[in-house]
Structure formats: C-alpha cells, structure tokens
C-alpha atoms as a PDB file:
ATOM      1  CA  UNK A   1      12.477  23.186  -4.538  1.00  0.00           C
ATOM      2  CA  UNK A   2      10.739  20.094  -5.999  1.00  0.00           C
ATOM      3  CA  UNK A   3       8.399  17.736  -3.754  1.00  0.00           C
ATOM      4  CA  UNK A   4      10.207  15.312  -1.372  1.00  0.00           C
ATOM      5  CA  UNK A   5       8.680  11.448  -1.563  1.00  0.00           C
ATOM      6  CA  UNK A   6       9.714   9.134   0.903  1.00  0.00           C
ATOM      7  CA  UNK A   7       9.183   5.490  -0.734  1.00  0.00           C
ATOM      8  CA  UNK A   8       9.362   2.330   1.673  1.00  0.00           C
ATOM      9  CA  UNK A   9       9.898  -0.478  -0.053  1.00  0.00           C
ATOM     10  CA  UNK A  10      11.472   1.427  -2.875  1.00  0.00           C
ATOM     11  CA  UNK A  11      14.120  -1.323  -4.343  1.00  0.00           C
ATOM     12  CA  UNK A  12      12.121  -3.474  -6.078  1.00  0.00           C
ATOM     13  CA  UNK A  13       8.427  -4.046  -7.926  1.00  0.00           C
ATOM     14  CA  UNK A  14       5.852  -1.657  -7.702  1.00  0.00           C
ATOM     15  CA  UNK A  15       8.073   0.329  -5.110  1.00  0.00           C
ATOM     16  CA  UNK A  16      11.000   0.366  -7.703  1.00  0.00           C
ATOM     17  CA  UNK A  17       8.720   1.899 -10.497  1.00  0.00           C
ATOM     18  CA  UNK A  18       6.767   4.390  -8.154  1.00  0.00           C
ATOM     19  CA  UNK A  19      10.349   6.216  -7.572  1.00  0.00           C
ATOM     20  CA  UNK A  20      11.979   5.963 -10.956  1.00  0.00           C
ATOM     21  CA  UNK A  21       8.194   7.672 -12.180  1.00  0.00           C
ATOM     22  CA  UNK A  22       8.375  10.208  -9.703  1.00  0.00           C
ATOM     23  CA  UNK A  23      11.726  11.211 -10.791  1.00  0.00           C
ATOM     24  CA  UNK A  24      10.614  11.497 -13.680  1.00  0.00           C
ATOM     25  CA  UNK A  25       7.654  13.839 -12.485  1.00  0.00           C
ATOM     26  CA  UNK A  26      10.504  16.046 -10.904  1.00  0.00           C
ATOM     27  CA  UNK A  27      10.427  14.954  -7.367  1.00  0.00           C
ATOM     28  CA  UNK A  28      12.959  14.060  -4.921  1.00  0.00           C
ATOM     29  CA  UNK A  29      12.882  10.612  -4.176  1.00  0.00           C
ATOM     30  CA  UNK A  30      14.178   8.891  -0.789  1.00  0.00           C
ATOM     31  CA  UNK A  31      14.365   5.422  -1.749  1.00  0.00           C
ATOM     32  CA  UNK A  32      13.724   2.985   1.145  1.00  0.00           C
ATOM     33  CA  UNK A  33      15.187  -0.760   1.616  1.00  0.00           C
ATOM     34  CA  UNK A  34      16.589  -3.329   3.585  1.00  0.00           C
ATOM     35  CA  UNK A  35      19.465  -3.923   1.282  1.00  0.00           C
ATOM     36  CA  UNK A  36      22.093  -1.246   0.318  1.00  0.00           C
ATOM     37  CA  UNK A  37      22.854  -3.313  -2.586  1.00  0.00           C
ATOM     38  CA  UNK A  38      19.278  -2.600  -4.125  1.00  0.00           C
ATOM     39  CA  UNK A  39      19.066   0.795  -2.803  1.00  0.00           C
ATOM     40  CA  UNK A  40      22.349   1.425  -4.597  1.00  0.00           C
ATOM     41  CA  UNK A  41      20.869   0.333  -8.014  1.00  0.00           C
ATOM     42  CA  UNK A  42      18.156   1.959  -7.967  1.00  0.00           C
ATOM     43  CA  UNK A  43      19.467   5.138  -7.322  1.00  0.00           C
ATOM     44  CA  UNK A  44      21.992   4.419  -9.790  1.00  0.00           C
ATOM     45  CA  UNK A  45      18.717   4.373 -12.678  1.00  0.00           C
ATOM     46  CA  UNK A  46      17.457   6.979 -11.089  1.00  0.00           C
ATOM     47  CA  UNK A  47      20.712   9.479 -11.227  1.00  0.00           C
ATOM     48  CA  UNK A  48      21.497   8.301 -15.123  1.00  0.00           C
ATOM     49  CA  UNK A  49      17.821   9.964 -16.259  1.00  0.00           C
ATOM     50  CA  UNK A  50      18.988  12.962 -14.097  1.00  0.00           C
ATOM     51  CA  UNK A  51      16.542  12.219 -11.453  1.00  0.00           C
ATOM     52  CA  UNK A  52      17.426  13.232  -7.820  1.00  0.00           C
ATOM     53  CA  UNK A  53      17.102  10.819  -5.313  1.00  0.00           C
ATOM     54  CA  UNK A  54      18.651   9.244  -1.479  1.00  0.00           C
ATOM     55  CA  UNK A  55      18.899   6.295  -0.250  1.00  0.00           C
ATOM     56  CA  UNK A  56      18.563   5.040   2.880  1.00  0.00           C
ATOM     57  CA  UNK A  57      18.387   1.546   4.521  1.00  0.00           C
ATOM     58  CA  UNK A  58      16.008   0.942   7.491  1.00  0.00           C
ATOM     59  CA  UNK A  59      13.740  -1.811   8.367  1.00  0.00           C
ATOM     60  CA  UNK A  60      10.192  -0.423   9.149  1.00  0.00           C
ATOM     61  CA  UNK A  61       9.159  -2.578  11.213  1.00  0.00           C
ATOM     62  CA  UNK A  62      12.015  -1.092  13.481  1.00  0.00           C
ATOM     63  CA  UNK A  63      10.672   2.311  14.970  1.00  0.00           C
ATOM     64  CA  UNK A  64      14.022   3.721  16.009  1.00  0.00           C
ATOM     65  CA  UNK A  65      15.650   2.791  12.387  1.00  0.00           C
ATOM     66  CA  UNK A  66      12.182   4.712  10.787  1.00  0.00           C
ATOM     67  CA  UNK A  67      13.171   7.820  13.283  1.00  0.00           C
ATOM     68  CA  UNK A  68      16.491   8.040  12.195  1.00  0.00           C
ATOM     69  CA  UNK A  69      15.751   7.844   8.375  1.00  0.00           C
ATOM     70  CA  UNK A  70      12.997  10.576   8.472  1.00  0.00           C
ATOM     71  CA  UNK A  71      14.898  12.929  10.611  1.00  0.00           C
ATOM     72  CA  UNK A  72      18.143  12.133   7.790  1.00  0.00           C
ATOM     73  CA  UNK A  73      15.428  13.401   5.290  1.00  0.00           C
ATOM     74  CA  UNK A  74      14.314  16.075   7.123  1.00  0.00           C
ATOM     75  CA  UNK A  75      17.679  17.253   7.627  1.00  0.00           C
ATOM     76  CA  UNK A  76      18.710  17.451   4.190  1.00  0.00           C
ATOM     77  CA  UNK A  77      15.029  18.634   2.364  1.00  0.00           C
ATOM     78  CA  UNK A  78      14.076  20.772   5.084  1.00  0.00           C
ATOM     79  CA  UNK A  79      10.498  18.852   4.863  1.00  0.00           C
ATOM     80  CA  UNK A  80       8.613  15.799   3.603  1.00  0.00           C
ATOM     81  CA  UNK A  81       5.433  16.306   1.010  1.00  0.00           C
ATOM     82  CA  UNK A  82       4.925  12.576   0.090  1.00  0.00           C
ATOM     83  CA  UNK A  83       5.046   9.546   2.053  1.00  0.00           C
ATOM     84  CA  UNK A  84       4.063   6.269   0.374  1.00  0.00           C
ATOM     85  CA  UNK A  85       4.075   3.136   2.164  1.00  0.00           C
ATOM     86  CA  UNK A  86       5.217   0.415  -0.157  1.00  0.00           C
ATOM     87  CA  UNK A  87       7.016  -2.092   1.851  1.00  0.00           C
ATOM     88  CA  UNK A  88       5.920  -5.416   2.512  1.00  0.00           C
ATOM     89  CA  UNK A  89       6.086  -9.393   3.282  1.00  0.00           C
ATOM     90  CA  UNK A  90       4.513 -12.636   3.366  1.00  0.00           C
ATOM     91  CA  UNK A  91       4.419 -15.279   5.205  1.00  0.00           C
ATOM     92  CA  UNK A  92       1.697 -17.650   4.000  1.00  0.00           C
ATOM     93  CA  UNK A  93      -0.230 -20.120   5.862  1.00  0.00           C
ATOM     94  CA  UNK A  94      -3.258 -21.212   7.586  1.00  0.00           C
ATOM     95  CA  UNK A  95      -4.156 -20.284  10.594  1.00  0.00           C
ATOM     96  CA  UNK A  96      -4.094 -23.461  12.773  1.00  0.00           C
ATOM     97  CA  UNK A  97      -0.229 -23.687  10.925  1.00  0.00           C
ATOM     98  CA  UNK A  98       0.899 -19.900  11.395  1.00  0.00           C
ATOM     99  CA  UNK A  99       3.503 -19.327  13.764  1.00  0.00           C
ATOM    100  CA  UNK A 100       3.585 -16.123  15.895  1.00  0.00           C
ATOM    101  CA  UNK A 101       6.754 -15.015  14.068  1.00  0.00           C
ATOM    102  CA  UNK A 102       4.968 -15.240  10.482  1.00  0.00           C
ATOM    103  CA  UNK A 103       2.110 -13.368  12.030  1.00  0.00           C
ATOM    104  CA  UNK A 104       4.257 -11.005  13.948  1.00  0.00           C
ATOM    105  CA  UNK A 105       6.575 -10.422  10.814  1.00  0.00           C
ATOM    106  CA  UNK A 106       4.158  -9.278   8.222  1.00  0.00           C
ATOM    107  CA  UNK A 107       2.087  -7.135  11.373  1.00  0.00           C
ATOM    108  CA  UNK A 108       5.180  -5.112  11.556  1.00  0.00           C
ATOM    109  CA  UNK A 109       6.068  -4.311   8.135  1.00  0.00           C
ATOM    110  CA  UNK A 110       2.717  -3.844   6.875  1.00  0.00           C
ATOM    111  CA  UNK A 111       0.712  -2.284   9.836  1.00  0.00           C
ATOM    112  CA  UNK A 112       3.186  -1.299  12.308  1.00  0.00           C
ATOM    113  CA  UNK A 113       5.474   0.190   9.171  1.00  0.00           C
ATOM    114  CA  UNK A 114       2.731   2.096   8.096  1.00  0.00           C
ATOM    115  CA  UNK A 115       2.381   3.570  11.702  1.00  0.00           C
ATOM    116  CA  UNK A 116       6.071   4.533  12.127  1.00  0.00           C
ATOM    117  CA  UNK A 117       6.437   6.114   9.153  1.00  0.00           C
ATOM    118  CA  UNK A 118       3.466   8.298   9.053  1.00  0.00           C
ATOM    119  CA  UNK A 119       3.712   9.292  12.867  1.00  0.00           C
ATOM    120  CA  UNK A 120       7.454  10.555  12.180  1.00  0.00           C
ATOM    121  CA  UNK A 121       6.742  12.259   8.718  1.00  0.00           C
ATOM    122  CA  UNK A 122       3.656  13.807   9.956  1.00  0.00           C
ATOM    123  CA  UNK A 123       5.796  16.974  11.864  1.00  0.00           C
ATOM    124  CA  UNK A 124       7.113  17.597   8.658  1.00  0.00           C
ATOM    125  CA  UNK A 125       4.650  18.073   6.419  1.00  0.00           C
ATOM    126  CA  UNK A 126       4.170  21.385   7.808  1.00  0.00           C
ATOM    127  CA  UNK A 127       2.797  22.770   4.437  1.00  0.00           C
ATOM    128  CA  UNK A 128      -0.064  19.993   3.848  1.00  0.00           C
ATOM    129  CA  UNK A 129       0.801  16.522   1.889  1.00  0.00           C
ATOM    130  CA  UNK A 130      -0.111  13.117   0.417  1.00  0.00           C
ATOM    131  CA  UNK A 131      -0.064  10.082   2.044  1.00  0.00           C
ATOM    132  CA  UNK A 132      -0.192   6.936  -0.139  1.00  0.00           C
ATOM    133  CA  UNK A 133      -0.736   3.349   1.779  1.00  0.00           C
ATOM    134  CA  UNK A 134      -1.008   0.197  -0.093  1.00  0.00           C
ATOM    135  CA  UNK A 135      -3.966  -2.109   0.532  1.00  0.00           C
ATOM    136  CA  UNK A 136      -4.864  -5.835  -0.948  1.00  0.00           C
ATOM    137  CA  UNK A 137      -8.016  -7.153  -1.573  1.00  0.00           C
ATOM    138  CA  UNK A 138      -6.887  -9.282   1.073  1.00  0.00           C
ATOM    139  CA  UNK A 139      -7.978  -6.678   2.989  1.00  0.00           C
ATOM    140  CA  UNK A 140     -10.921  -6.159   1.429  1.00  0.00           C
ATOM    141  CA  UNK A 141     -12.412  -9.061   0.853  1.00  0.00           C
ATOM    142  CA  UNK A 142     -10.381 -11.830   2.998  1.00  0.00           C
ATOM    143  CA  UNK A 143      -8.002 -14.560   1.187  1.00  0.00           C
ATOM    144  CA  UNK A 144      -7.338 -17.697   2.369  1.00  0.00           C
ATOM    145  CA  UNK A 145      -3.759 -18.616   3.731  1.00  0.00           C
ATOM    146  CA  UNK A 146      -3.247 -14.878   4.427  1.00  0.00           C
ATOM    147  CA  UNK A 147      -4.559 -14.181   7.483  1.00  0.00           C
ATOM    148  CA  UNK A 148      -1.762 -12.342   8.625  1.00  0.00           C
ATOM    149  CA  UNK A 149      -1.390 -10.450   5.532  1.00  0.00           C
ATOM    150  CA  UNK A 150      -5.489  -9.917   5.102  1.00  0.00           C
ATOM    151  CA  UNK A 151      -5.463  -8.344   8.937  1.00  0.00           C
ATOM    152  CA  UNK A 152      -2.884  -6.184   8.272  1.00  0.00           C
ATOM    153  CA  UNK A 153      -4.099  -4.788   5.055  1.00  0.00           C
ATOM    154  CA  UNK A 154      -7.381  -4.856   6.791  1.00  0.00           C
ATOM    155  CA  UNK A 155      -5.829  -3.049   9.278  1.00  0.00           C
ATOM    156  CA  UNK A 156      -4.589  -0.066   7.069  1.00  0.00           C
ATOM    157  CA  UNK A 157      -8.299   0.440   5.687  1.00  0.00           C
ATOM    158  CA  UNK A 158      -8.777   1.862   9.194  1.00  0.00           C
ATOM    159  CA  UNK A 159      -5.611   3.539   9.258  1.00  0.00           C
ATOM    160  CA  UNK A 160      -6.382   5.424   5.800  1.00  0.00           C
ATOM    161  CA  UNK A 161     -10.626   6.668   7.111  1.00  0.00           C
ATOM    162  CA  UNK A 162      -9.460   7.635  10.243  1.00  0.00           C
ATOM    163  CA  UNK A 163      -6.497  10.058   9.459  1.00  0.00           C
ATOM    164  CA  UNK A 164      -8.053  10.920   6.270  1.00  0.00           C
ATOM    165  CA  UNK A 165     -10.339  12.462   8.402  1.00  0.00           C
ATOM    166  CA  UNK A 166      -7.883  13.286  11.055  1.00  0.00           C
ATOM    167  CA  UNK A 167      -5.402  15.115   9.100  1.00  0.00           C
ATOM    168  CA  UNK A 168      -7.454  16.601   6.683  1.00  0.00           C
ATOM    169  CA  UNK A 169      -7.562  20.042   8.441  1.00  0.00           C
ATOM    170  CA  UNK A 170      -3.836  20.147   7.990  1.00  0.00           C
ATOM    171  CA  UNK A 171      -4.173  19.925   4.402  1.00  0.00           C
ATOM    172  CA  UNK A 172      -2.687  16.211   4.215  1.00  0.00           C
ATOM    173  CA  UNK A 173      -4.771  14.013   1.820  1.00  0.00           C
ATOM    174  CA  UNK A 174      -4.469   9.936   2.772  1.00  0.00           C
ATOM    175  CA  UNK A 175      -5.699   7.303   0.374  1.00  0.00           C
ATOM    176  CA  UNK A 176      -5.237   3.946  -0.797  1.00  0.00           C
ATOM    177  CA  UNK A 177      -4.060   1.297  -3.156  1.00  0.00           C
ATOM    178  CA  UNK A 178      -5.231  -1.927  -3.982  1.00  0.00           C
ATOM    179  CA  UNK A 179      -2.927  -2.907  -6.666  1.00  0.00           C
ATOM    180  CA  UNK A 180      -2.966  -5.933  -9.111  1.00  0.00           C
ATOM    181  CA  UNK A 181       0.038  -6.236 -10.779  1.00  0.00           C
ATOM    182  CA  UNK A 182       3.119  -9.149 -11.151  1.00  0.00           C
ATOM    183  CA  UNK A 183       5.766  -8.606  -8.954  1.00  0.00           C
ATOM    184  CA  UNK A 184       8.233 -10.601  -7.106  1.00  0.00           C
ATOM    185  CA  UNK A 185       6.149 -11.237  -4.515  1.00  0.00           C
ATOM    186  CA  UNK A 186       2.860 -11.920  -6.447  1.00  0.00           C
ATOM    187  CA  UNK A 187       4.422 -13.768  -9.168  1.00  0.00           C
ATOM    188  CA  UNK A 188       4.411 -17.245  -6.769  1.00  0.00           C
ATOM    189  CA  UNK A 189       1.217 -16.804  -5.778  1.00  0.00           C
ATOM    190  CA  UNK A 190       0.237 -16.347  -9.568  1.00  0.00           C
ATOM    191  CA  UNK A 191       2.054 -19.141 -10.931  1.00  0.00           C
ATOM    192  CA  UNK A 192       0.493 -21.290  -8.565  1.00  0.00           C
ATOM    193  CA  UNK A 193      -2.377 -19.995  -9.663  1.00  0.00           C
ATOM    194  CA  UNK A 194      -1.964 -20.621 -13.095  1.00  0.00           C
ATOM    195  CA  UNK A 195      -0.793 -24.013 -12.725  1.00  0.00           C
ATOM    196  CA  UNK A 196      -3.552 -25.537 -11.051  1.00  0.00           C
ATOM    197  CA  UNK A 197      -5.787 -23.868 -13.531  1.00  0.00           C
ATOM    198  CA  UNK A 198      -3.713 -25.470 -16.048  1.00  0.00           C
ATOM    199  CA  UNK A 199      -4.237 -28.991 -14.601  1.00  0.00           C
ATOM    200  CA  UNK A 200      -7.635 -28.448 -14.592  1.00  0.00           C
ATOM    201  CA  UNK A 201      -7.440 -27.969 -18.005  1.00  0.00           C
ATOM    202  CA  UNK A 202      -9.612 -24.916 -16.606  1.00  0.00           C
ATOM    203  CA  UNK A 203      -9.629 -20.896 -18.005  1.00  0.00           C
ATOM    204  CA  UNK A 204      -7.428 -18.641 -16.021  1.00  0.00           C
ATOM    205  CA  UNK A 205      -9.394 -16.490 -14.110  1.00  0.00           C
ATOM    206  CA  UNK A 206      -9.827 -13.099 -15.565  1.00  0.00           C
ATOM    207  CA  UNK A 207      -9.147 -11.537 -11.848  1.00  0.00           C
ATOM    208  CA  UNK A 208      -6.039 -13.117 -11.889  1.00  0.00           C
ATOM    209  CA  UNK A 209      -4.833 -11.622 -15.468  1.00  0.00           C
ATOM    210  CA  UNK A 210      -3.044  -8.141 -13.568  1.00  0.00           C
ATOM    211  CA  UNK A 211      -1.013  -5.189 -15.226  1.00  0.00           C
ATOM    212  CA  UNK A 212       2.514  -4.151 -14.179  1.00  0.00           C
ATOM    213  CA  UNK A 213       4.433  -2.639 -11.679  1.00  0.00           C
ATOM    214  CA  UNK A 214       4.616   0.783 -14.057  1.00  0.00           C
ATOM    215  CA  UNK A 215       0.462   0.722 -14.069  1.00  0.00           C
ATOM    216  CA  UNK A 216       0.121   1.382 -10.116  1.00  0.00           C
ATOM    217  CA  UNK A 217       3.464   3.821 -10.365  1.00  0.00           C
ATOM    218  CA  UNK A 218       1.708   6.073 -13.503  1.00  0.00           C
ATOM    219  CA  UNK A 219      -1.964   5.975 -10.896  1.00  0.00           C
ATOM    220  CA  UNK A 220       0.338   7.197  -7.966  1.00  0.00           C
ATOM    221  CA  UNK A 221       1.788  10.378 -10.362  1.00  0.00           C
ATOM    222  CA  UNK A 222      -2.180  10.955 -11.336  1.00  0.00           C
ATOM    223  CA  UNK A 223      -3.273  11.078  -8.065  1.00  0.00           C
ATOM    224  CA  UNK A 224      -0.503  13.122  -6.393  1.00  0.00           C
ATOM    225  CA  UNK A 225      -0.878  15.394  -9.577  1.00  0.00           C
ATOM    226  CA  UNK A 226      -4.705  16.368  -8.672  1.00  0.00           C
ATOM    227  CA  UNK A 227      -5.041  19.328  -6.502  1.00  0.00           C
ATOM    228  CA  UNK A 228      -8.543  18.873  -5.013  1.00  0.00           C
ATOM    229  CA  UNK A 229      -8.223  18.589  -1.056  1.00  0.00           C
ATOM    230  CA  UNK A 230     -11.380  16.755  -0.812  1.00  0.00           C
ATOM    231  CA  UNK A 231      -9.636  14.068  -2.660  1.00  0.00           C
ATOM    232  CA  UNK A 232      -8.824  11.892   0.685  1.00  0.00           C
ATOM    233  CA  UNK A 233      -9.864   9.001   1.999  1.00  0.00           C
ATOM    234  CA  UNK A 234     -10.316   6.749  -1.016  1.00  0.00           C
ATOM    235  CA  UNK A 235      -9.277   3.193  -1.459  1.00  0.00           C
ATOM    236  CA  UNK A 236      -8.459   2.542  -5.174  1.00  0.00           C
ATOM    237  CA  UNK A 237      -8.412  -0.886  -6.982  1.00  0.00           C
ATOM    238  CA  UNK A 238      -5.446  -0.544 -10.107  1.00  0.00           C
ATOM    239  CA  UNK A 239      -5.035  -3.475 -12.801  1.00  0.00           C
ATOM    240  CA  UNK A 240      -3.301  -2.380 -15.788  1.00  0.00           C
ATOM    241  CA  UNK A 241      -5.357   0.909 -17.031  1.00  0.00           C
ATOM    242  CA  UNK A 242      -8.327  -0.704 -15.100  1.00  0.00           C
ATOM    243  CA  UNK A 243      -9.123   1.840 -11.549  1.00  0.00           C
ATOM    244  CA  UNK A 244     -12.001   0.588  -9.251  1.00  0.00           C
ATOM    245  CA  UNK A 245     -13.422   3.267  -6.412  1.00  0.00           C
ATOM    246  CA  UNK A 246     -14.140   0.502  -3.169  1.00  0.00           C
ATOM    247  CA  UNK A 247     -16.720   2.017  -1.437  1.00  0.00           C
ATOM    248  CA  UNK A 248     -16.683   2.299   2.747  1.00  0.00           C
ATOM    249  CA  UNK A 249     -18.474  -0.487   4.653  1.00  0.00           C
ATOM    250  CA  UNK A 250     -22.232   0.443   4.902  1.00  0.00           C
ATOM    251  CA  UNK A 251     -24.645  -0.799   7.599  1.00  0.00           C
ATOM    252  CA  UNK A 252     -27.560  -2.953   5.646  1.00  0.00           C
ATOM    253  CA  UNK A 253     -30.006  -3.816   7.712  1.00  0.00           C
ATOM    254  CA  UNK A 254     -31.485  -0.812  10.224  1.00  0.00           C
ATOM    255  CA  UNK A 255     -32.978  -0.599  13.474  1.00  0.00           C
ATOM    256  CA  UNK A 256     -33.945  -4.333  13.125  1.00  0.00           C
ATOM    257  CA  UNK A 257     -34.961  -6.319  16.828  1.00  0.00           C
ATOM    258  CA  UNK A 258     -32.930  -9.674  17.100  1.00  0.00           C
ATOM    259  CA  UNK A 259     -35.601 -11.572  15.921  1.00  0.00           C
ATOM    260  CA  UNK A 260     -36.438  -9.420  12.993  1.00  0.00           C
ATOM    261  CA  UNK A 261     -32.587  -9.190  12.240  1.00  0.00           C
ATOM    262  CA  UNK A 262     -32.650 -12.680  11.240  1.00  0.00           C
ATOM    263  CA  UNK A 263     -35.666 -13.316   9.779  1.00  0.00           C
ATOM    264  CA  UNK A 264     -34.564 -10.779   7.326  1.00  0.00           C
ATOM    265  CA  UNK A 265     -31.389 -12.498   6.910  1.00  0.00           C
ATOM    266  CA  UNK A 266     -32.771 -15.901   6.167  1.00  0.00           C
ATOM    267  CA  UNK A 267     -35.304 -14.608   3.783  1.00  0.00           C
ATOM    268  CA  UNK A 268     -31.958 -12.764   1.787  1.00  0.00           C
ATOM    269  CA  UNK A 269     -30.287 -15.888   2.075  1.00  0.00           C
ATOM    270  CA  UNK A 270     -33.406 -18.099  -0.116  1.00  0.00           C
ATOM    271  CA  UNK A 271     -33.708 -15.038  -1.916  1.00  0.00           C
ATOM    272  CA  UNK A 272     -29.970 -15.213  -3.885  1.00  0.00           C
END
C-alpha cells in the first residue's frame, strides 16, 4: 500500500499544492480543512489525475475534532507515515493593541495544532515516519506586528529539536519549513509591502521577491523521498529553487564573569 500523508491546512496555498504533489508521488493524501466546500475541490483535482485522497474537516485547534480525524484515518489506512502541519492564521497587531483572542487564535492553530496532531498520529506510525512542521522567519528572527504569530512559530522550533531527538529511536524523522512563497495569506502582507516601497519610489527588497506555493510542495516530495534517518531535526528556509540550512542557536560568549560578559559585549558592539 502507498504512504498515508495527513495534510492540515490542505485546501488552499502551499497546503493545496503539497497534496496535489504528493498524489502525484503516489501517496494517499488526507486533506485537512475547515471548509467542506474547499476540501471537496481539492479532492475533486486530486481524483481527476487519479490521485487517491480523503477529506476530512476538523479545526486543529480543537483536540477532540483532531482525535476523531486521525482515528477516521487510522481506521481506513490501517496507519499514518506522514504528518505535515500546514494549517495556519493571523491575526496582526502590536502588542500593546493585541487582544487575547488574536493571541489565543493563532496559539492554537499554529502551536497547539501542531501538538494535537502529532500526539494522536504518533501511535500510528508504528513503522517509523516523517513529520513536516512549518516555521516563519518570524520565528526565527522576530517580525514586528506578529508577536503572536513569531511565538508560535518560535514555539515549533522547540517542538521540531526536541522530538527530533525524542522520536528518533522510533525511526520518525521531524524537520522544518520556513517557506517564502505568495499565498493567500502572504499576499497582504506583500502588497503592503510593495506599496510602500513603491511610494518611496524605493527598490523592492530582494527578501521580499518569494517563489510559489508548488516550490515548498516539490522541497516537501525531496525531502520525504531521502532515506537517510539521520536526516531529522533540520529547519529549512525555501524561496523558489533557493533552500537555506538555519543552523541551531549557539552559545557565543563562554564561561564569561558578569563583568567580563559585558565588557566583551560593549567592545563587539564598537567593533561592528
């Protein structure tokens, strides 16, 4: 039987293309939503290329709904070999303006979603597996306006190094995606973007310039295609054909005293 992928976040965007690739790669596709409309269409694509594929609709953020879809999946494949976390929100706006639902909203989906899903799936990959959560350079580097979203992608980076090495006795590889590409939910951001370059009568920043939905989905078939175990923990940056390896935080500065501590950072500081 081919590999089962469970895809949250599956209707639309990079989520959309990841499961209409995969189908094409030969695998069984559960395609995850909030809207049966969407689900319906995409598994519509999906069955005219002869792909096979289920839907199922389900909040994440709702732990009981997640329960319920993976034990539907479970029940039909017999077992799950791919979970990628896709689905997500925003709610942008600085902090002193946030409300707790905007910060409790994207928390759930992002963070919280991530949890549900892998803590049901996990019983079922009885035969070893991928894992696949999507990251931001939010999460990496900060962005301001996103605090909720930066925490909970920041959140995930710890999710992915601790049950990389967690699970990586059972043969289950986790890693991470940072991906750059226009969707419906960067394309605001990027417009934005581009118009207040555009006022400036500035260049639009290269970093800004991203690939396409398809890019990330044809890096997800490459790395669930590679058979090296040792390939886990990772956080990978994809724009277009460009893939960047971010590196795990480092300590800089050892065994320093107070004093010394900051004495070396002041002289680093003149220094750049």
């Amino acid at each position: 039987m081919n590999k089962v992928a469970i895809i949250t976040g599956a209707t639309r965007g990079i989520g959309r293309s990841i499961a209409l690739q995969l189908c094409h790669a030969g695998y069984q596709v559960i395609v995850n939503g909030t809207k049966q409309e969407r689900i319906d269409q995409v598994l519509h694509e999906i069955h005219q290329v002869g792909g096979e594929a289920m839907g199922y609709c389900a909040n994440v953020a709702d732990p009981l709904a997640v329960t319920s879809m993976v034990n539907s999946v479970n029940e039909k494949y017999g077992c799950v070999d791919v979970l990628i976390h896709n689905a997500g929100n925003l709610h942008d706006e600085r902090c002193i303006r946030m409300t707790d639902e905007e910060w409790k909203s994207v928390l759930d989906v992002h963070l919280n979603g991530a949890f549900y899903t892998i803590q049901r799936v996990l019983p079922h990959m009885q035969h070893g597996g991928d894992i696949i959560l999507m990251t931001s350079t939010a999460g990496l580097t900060g962005s301001i306006g996103q605090v909720n979203y930066s925490a909970a992608k920041a959140g995930i980076l710890g999710m992915i190094w601790t049950l990389a090495a967690e699970l990586k006795r059972n043969r289950i590889r986790v890693n991470g995606i940072s991906p750059a590409a226009l969707t419906d939910m960067t394309r605001p951001v990027i417009e934005h973007i581009q118009d207040k370059y555009a006022r400036r009568n500035e260049p639009f920043p290269e970093y800004w310039q991203v690939g396409e939905p398809n890019d990330i989905a044809r890096f997800v078939v490459a790395l669930l295609a590679q058979s090296d175990e040792d390939l886990t923990g990772e956080i990978f940056g994809v724009n277009g054909s460009k893939v960047t390896r971010w590196q795990k935080p480092a300590p800089d500065f050892f065994d320093n005293t107070i004093e010394r501590f900051f004495r070396t950072w002041q002289h680093q500081k003149g220094s750049q």
